[in-house]
Protein backbone atom coordinates (compact mmCIF):
# COMPACT_ATOMS: atom_id res chain seq x y z
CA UNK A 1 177.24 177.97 56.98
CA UNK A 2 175.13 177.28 54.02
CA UNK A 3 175.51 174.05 51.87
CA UNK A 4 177.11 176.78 48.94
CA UNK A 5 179.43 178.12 51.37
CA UNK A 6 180.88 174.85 52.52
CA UNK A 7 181.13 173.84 48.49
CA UNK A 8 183.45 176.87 48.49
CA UNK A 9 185.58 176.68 51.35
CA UNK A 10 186.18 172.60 50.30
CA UNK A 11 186.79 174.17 46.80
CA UNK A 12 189.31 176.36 47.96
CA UNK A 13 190.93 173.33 49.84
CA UNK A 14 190.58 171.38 47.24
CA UNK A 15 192.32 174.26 44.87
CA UNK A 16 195.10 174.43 47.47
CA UNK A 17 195.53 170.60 46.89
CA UNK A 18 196.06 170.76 43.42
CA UNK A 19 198.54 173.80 43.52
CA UNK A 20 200.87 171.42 45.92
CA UNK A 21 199.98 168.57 43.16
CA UNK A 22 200.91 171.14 40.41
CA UNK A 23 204.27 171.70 42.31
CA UNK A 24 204.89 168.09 42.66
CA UNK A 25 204.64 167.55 39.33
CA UNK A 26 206.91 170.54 37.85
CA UNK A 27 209.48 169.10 39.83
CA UNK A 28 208.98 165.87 38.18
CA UNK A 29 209.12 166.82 34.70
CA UNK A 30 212.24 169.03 36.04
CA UNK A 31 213.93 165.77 37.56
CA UNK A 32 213.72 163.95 34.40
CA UNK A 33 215.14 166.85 32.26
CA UNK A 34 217.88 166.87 34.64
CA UNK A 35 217.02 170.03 35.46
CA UNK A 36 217.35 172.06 39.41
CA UNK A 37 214.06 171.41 41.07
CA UNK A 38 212.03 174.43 42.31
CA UNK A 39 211.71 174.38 45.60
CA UNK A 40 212.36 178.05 47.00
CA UNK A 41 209.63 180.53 47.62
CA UNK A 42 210.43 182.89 45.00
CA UNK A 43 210.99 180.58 42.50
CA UNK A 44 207.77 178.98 43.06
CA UNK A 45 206.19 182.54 43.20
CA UNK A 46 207.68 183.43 39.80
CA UNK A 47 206.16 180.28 38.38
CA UNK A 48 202.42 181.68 39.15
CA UNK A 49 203.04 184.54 38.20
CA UNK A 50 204.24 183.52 34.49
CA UNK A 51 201.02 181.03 34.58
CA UNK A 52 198.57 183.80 34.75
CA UNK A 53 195.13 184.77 36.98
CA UNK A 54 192.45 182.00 37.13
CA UNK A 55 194.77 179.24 37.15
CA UNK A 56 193.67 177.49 40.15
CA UNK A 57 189.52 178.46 40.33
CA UNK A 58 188.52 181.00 43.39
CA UNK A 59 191.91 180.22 44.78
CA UNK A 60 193.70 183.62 44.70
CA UNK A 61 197.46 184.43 44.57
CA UNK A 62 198.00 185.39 48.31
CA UNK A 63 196.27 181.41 48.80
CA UNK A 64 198.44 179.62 46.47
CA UNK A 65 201.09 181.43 47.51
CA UNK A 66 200.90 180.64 51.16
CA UNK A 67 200.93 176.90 49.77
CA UNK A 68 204.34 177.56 48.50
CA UNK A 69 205.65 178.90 51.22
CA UNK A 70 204.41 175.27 53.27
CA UNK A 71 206.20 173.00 50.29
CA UNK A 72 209.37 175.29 50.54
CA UNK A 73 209.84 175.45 54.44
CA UNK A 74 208.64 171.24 53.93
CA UNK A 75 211.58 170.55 51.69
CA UNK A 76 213.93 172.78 52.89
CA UNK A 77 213.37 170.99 56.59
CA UNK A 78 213.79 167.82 55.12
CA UNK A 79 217.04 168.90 53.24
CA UNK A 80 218.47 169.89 56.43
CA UNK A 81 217.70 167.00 58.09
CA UNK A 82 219.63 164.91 55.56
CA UNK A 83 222.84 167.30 56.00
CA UNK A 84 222.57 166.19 59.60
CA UNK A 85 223.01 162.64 58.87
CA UNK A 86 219.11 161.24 58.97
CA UNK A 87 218.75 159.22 55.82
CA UNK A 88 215.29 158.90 56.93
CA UNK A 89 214.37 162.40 56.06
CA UNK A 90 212.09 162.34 52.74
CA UNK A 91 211.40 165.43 50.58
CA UNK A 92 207.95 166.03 50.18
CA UNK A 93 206.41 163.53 47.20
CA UNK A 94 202.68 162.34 47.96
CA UNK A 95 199.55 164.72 46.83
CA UNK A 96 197.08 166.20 49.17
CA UNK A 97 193.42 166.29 48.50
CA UNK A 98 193.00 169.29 50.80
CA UNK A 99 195.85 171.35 51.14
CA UNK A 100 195.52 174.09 54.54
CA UNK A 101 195.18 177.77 53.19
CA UNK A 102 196.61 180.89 54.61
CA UNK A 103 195.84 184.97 54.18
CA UNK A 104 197.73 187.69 56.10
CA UNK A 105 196.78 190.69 57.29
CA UNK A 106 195.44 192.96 55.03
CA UNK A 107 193.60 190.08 52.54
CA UNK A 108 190.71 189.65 54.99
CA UNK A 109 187.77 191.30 57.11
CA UNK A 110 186.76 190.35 60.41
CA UNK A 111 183.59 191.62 61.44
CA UNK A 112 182.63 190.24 64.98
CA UNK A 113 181.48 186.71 64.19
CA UNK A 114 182.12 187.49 60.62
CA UNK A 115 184.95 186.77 58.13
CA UNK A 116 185.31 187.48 54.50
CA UNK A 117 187.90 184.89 53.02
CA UNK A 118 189.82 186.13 50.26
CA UNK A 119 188.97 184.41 47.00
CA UNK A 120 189.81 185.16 43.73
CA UNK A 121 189.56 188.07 41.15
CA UNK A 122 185.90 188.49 39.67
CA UNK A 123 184.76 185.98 41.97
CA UNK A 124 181.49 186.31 44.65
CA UNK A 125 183.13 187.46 48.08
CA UNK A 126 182.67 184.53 50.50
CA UNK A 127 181.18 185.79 53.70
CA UNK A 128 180.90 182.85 56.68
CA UNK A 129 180.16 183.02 59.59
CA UNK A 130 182.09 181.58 62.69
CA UNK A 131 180.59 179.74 65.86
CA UNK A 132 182.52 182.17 68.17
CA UNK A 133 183.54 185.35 67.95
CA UNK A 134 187.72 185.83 67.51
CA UNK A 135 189.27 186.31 71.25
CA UNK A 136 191.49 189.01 70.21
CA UNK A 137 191.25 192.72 68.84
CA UNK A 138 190.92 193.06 65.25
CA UNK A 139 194.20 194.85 65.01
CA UNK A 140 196.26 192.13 66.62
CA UNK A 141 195.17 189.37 64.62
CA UNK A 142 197.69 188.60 62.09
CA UNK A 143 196.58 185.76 59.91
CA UNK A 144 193.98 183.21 59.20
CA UNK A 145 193.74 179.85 57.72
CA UNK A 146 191.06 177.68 56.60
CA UNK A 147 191.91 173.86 57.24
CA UNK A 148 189.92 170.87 57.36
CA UNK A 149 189.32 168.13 60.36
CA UNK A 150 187.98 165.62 60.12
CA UNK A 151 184.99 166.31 57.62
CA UNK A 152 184.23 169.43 59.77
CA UNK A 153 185.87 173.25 58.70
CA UNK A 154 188.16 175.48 60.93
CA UNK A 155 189.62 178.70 60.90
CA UNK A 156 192.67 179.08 62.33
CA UNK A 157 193.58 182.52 63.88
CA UNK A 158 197.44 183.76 64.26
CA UNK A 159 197.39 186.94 66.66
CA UNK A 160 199.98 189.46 68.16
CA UNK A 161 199.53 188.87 71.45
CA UNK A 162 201.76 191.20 74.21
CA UNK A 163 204.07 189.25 76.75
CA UNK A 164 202.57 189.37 80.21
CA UNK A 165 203.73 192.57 82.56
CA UNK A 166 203.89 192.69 86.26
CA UNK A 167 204.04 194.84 89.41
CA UNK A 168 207.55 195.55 90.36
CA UNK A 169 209.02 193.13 92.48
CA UNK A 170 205.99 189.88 91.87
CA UNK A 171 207.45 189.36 87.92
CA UNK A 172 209.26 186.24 87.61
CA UNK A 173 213.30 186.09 89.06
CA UNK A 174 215.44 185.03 86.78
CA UNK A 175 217.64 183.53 89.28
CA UNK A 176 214.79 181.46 90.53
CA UNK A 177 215.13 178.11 88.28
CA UNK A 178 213.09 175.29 88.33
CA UNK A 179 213.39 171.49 86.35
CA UNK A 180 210.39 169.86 84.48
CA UNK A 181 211.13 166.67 83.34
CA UNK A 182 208.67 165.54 80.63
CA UNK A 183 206.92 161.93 80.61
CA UNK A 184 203.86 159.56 79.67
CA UNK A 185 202.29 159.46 83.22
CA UNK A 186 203.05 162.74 84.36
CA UNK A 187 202.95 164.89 81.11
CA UNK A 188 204.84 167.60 83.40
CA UNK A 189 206.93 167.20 86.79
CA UNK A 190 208.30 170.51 87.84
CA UNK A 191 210.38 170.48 90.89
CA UNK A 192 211.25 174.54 91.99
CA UNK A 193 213.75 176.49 93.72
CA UNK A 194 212.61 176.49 97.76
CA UNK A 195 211.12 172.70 97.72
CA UNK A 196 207.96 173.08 96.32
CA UNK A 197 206.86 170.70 93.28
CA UNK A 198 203.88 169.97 91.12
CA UNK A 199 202.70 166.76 89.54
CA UNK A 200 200.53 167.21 86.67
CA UNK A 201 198.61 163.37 85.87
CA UNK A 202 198.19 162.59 82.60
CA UNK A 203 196.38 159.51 83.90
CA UNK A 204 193.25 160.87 82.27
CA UNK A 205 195.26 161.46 78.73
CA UNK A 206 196.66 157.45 78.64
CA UNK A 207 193.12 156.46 79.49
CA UNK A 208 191.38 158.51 76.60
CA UNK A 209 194.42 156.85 74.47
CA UNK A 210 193.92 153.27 75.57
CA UNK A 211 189.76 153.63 75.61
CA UNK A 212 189.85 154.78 72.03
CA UNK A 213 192.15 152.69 71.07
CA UNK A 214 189.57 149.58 72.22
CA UNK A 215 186.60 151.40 70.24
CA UNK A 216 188.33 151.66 67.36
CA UNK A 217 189.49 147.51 67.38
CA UNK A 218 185.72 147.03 68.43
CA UNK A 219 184.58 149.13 65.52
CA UNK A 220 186.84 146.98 62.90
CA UNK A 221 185.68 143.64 64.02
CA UNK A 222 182.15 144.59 63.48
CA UNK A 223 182.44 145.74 60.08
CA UNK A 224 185.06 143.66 59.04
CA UNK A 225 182.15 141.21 57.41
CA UNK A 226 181.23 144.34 54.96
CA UNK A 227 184.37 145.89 54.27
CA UNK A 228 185.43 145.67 50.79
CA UNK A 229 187.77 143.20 48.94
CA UNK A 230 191.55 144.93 48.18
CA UNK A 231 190.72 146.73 44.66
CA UNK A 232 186.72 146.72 45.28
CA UNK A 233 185.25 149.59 45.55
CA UNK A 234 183.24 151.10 48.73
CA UNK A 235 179.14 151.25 48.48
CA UNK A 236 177.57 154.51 50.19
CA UNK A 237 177.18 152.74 53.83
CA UNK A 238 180.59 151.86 53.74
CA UNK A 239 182.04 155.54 53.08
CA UNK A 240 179.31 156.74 55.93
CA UNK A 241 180.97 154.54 58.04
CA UNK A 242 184.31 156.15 56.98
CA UNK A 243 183.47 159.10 57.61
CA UNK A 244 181.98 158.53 60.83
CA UNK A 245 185.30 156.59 62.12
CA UNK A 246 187.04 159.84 60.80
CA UNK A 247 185.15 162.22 62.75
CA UNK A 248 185.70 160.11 65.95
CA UNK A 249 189.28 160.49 65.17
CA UNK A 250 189.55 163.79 64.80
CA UNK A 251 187.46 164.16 67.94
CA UNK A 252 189.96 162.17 70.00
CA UNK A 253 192.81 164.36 68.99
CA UNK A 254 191.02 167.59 69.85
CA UNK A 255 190.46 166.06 73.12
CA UNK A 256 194.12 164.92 74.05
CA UNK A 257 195.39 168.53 72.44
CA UNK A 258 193.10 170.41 75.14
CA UNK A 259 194.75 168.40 77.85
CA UNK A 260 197.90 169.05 76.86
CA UNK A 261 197.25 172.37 76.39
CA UNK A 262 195.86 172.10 80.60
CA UNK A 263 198.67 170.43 81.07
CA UNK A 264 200.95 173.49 80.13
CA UNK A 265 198.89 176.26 81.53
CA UNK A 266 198.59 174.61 85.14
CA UNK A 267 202.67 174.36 84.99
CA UNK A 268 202.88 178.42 83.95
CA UNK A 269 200.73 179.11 86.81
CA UNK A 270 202.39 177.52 88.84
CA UNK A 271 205.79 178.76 87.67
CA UNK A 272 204.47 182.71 87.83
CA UNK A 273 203.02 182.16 91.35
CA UNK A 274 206.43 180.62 92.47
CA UNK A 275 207.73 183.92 90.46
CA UNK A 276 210.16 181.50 88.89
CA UNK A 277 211.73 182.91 85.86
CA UNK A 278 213.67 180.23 83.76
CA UNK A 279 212.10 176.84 83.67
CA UNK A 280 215.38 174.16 83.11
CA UNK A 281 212.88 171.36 80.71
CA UNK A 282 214.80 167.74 80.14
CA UNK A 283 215.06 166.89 76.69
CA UNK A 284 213.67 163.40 75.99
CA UNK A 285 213.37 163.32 72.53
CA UNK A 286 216.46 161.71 72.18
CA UNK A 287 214.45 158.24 72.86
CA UNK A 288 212.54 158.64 69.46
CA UNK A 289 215.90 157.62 68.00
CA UNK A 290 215.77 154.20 70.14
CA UNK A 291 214.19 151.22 68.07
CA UNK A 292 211.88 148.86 70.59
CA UNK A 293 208.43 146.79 69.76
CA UNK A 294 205.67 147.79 68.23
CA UNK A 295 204.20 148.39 71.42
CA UNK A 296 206.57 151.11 72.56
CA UNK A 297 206.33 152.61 69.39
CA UNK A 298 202.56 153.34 70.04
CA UNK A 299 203.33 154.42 73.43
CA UNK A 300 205.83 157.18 71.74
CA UNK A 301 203.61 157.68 69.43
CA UNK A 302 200.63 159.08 71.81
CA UNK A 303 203.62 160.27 74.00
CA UNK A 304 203.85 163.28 71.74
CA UNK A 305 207.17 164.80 73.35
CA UNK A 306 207.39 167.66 70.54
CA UNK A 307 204.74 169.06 70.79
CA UNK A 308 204.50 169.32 75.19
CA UNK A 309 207.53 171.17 74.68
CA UNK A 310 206.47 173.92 72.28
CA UNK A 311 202.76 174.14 74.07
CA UNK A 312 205.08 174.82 76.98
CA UNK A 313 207.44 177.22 75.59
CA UNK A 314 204.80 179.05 73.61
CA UNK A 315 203.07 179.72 77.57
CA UNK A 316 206.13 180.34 78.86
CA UNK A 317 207.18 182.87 76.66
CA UNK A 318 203.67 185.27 76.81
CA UNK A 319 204.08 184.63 80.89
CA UNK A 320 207.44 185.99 80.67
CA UNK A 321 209.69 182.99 81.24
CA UNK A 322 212.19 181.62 79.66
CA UNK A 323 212.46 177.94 78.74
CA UNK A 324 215.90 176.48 78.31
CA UNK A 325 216.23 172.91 76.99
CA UNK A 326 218.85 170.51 78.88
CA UNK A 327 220.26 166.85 78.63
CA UNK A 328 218.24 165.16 81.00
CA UNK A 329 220.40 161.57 80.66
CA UNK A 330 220.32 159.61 83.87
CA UNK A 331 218.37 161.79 85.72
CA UNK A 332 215.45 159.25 86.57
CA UNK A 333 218.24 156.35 87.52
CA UNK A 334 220.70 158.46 89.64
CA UNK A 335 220.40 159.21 93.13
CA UNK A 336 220.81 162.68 94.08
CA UNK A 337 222.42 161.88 97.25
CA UNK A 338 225.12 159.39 96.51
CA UNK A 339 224.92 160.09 92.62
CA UNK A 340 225.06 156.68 92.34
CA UNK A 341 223.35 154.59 89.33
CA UNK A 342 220.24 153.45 90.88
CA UNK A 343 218.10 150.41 88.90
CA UNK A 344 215.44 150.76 87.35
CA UNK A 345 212.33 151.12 89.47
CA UNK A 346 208.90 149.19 88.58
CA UNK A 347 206.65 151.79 90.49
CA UNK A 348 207.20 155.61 90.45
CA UNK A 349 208.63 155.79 93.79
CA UNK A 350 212.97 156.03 93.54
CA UNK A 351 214.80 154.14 95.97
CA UNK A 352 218.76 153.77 96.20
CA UNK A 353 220.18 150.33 97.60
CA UNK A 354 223.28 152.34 98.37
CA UNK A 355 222.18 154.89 100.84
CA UNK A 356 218.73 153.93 101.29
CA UNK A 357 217.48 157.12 99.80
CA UNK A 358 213.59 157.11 98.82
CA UNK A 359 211.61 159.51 96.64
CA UNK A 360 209.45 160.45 93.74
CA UNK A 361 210.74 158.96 90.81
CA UNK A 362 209.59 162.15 88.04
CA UNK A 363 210.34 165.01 90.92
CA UNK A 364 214.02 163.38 91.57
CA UNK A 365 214.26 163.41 87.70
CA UNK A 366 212.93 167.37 87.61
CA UNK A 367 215.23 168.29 90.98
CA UNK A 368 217.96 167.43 88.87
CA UNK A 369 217.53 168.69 85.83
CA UNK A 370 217.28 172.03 87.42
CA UNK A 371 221.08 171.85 88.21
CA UNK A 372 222.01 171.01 84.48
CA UNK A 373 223.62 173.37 82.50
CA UNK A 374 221.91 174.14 78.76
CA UNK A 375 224.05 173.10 76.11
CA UNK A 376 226.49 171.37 78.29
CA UNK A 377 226.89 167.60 79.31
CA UNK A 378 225.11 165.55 82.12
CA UNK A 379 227.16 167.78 85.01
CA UNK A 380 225.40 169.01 88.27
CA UNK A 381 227.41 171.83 89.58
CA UNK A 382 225.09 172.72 92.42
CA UNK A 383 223.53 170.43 95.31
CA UNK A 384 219.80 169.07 94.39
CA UNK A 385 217.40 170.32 96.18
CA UNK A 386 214.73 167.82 96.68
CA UNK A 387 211.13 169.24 97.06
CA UNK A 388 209.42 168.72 100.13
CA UNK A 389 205.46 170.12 99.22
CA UNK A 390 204.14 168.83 96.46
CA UNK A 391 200.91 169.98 94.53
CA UNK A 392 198.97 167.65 92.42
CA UNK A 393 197.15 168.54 89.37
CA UNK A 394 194.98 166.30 86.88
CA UNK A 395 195.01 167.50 83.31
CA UNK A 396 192.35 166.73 80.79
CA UNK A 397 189.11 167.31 83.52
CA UNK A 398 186.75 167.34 80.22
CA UNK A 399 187.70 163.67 79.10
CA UNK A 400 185.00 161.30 80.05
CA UNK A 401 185.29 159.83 83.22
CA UNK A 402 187.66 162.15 85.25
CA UNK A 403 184.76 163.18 87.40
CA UNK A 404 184.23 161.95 90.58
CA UNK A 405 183.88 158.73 89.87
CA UNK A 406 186.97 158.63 87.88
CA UNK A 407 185.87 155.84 85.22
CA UNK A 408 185.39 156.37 81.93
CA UNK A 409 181.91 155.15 81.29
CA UNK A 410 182.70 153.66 78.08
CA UNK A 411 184.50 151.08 79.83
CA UNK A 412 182.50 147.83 81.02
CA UNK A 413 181.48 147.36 84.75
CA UNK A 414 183.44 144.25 84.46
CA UNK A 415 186.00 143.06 82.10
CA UNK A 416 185.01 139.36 81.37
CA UNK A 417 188.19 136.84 81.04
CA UNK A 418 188.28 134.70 77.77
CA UNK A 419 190.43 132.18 76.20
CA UNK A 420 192.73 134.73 74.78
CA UNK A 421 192.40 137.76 77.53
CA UNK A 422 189.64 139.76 78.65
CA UNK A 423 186.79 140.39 76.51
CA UNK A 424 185.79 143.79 75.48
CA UNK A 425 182.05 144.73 74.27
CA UNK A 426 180.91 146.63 71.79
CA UNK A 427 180.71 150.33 73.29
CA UNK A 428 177.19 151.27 74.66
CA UNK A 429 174.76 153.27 72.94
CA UNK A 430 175.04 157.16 73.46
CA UNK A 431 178.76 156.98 73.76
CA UNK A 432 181.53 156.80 70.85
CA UNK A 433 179.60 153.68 69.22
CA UNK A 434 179.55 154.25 65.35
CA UNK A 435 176.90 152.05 64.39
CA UNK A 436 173.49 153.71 63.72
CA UNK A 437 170.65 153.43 66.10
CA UNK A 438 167.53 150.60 65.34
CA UNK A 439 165.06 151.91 63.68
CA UNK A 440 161.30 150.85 64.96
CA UNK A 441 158.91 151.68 62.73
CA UNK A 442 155.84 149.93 64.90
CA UNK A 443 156.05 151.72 67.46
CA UNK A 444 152.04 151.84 68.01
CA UNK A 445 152.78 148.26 68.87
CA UNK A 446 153.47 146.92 72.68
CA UNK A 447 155.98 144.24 73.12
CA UNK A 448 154.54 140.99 72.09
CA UNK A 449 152.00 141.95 69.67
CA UNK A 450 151.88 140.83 66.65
């Protein structure tokens, strides 16, 4: 896009920022009269509309109201989570710079690679257009909104899209069920009906997590010399740099969401091939609750347990299959043979000191979640049925270094040892490094001369 463009669509961000500010600060005058806060949609709606056009620059009603309709289902989430006994629940309070904006169907045109965003009345229409052309028919796509990333501008496209049909007798069975048990190292384990299994590795994920991770400590200790005093403010090389460390950032996400996303779609292959038709998926995000170290609250963190299971019911559901969500309590420390409690193994390999039973740690875990019942306690009604062929996937194939080689080249050939651990250097040129290249300006010059 031109340079105007993008000063519009940040305008229109920027717009949608200070409607949420706006919001923020009704309430507060509200809270002080000791008056109800407004916090429903139409309530909110009725408040623009008594404020009158032009209120918020290009932004146009069906913009400012979609922001409403995020604060509303934001404090109304937050309310409800406070019913339920989570003091930690907070309403929404801080401002936004750039707020994401939203337009249904019927506000916009889309034109092939073309989009006009919706802007307000006796304003220029804002044409852009997009690196790739929408993957869906004009008449399915729903809604769009314009969000930033990361310095760098996206439109976001919401489409209708029809749930999967199939020949009779290859659609999935409903009374074929199968167990996924969720986890760090393998994102998904899904052990199915007649003993066959799949292992998807997320070794690639952890690696882009721990790799970036490094780079970004690197990063800090090099600048940490320039960066400004508490209450200084930044020069221009420091807010390049800024910037820069954002874009990396948003970078890594993109990449770990696009292996998840792998992740997902290898399982609901697998699933429809199998033709199994409701997917039994343990529930681990009761371990969020658990208080540890700092160091397994990064791990959680990066873990990201909410969102693998809506990636995976989202799939599920256009491939036909339905996803049921089950307590999935002691199913990695219980044999399936004795149902004894088993310890805790260090490896991923399950073995029982009571009947000397042996097996994959994740798949045991998946076998029996498949026998839980949704909604009901930790019972297993039905015999386990262990898999005995398993197929192994790796997700994330476009991180660097899940080639052949399998190393990430940003890590050193050799990890030198120092006083306090292993030393890690500065990331090579070419790769994630921030810092700008030299600059010769002799080049004319051989090495040497003066």
């Amino acid at each position: 896009m031109t340079a105007g463009q993008r000063r519009r669509c940040f305008g229109l961000l920027r717009s949608a920022g200070d409607v949420w500010a706006c919001v923020l600060e009704v309430n507060a005058w509200r809270r002080r009269r000791r008056a109800t806060p407004l916090v429903s949609y139409q309530d909110l709606c009725r408040e623009l509309s008594a404020s009158g056009p032009g209120t918020f620059a290009e932004l146009d009603s069906t913009g400012a109201r979609s922001v409403f309709r995020r604060f509303s289902d934001a404090w109304f989430a937050a309310a409800k989570h406070r019913k339920a006994g989570d003091p930690s629940a907070r309403f929404p309070r801080r401002r936004r710079g750039l707020v994401p904006v939203r337009w249904y169907h019927g506000t916009f045109t889309l034109d092939g690679h073309r989009v006009r965003i919706p802007t307000a009345k006796d304003t220029a229409s804002l044409w852009v257009r997009l690196a790739r052309e929408v993957p869906y028919p004009v008449e399915q796509v729903r809604s769009i909104t314009l969000l930033c990333e990361g310095g760098r501008l996206f439109l976001d496209v919401t489409a209708e899209v029809p749930v999967a049909v199939y020949p009779a007798g290859e659609g999935p069975d409903p009374g074929r069920v199968a167990g996924v048990d969720v986890g760090v190292i393998h994102p998904y384990a899904v052990a199915g009906p007649g003993g066959e299994a799949l292992l998807v590795s997320g070794r690639a994920i952890r690696a882009e997590h721990r790799m970036h991770l490094a780079d970004t400590k690197t990063r800090r200790r090099a600048v940490a010399r320039r960066a400004p005093k508490p209450g200084q403010r930044g020069s221009r090389r420091w807010r390049q740099y800024r910037a820069r460390a954002r874009r990396v950032e948003a970078r890594h996400r993109r990449r770990v969401r696009q292996a998840q996303h792998e992740a997902a779609r290898t399982v609901v292959d697998w699933a429809v091939r199998q033709r199994v038709g409701v997917l039994h998926v343990g529930d681990a995000r009761g371990v969020l609750d658990l208080s540890a170290g700092r160091r397994h609250n990064l791990r959680l963190r990066q873990w990201q347990i909410g969102r693998l299971l809506q990636i995976l019911t989202d799939k599920a559901t256009l491939a036909g299959i339905t996803l049921r969500l089950v307590d999935e309590r002691g199913t990695s420390s219980t044999c399936p043979a004795c149902r004894r409690r088993v310890p805790k193994p260090r490896g991923r390999t399950l073995t029982c000191p009571h009947c000397q039973f042996s097996g994959h740690r994740d798949l045991v875990a998946a076998a029996s979640i498949a026998t839980r019942t949704p909604g009901g306690g930790p019972t297993t009604p039905t015999p386990v049925v262990l898999p005995g062929v398993v197929t192994h996937r790796r997700a994330g194939r476009h991180l660097p270094g899940t080639g052949r080689s399998r190393r990430d080249p940003r890590r050193p050939p050799g990890r030198r040892k120092g006083p306090d651990g292993p030393l890690w250097p500065a990331p090579p040129h070419g790769g994630e490094s921030l810092a700008n290249s030299a600059r010769i300006h002799n080049t004319h010059r051989k090495p040497g001369e003066r």
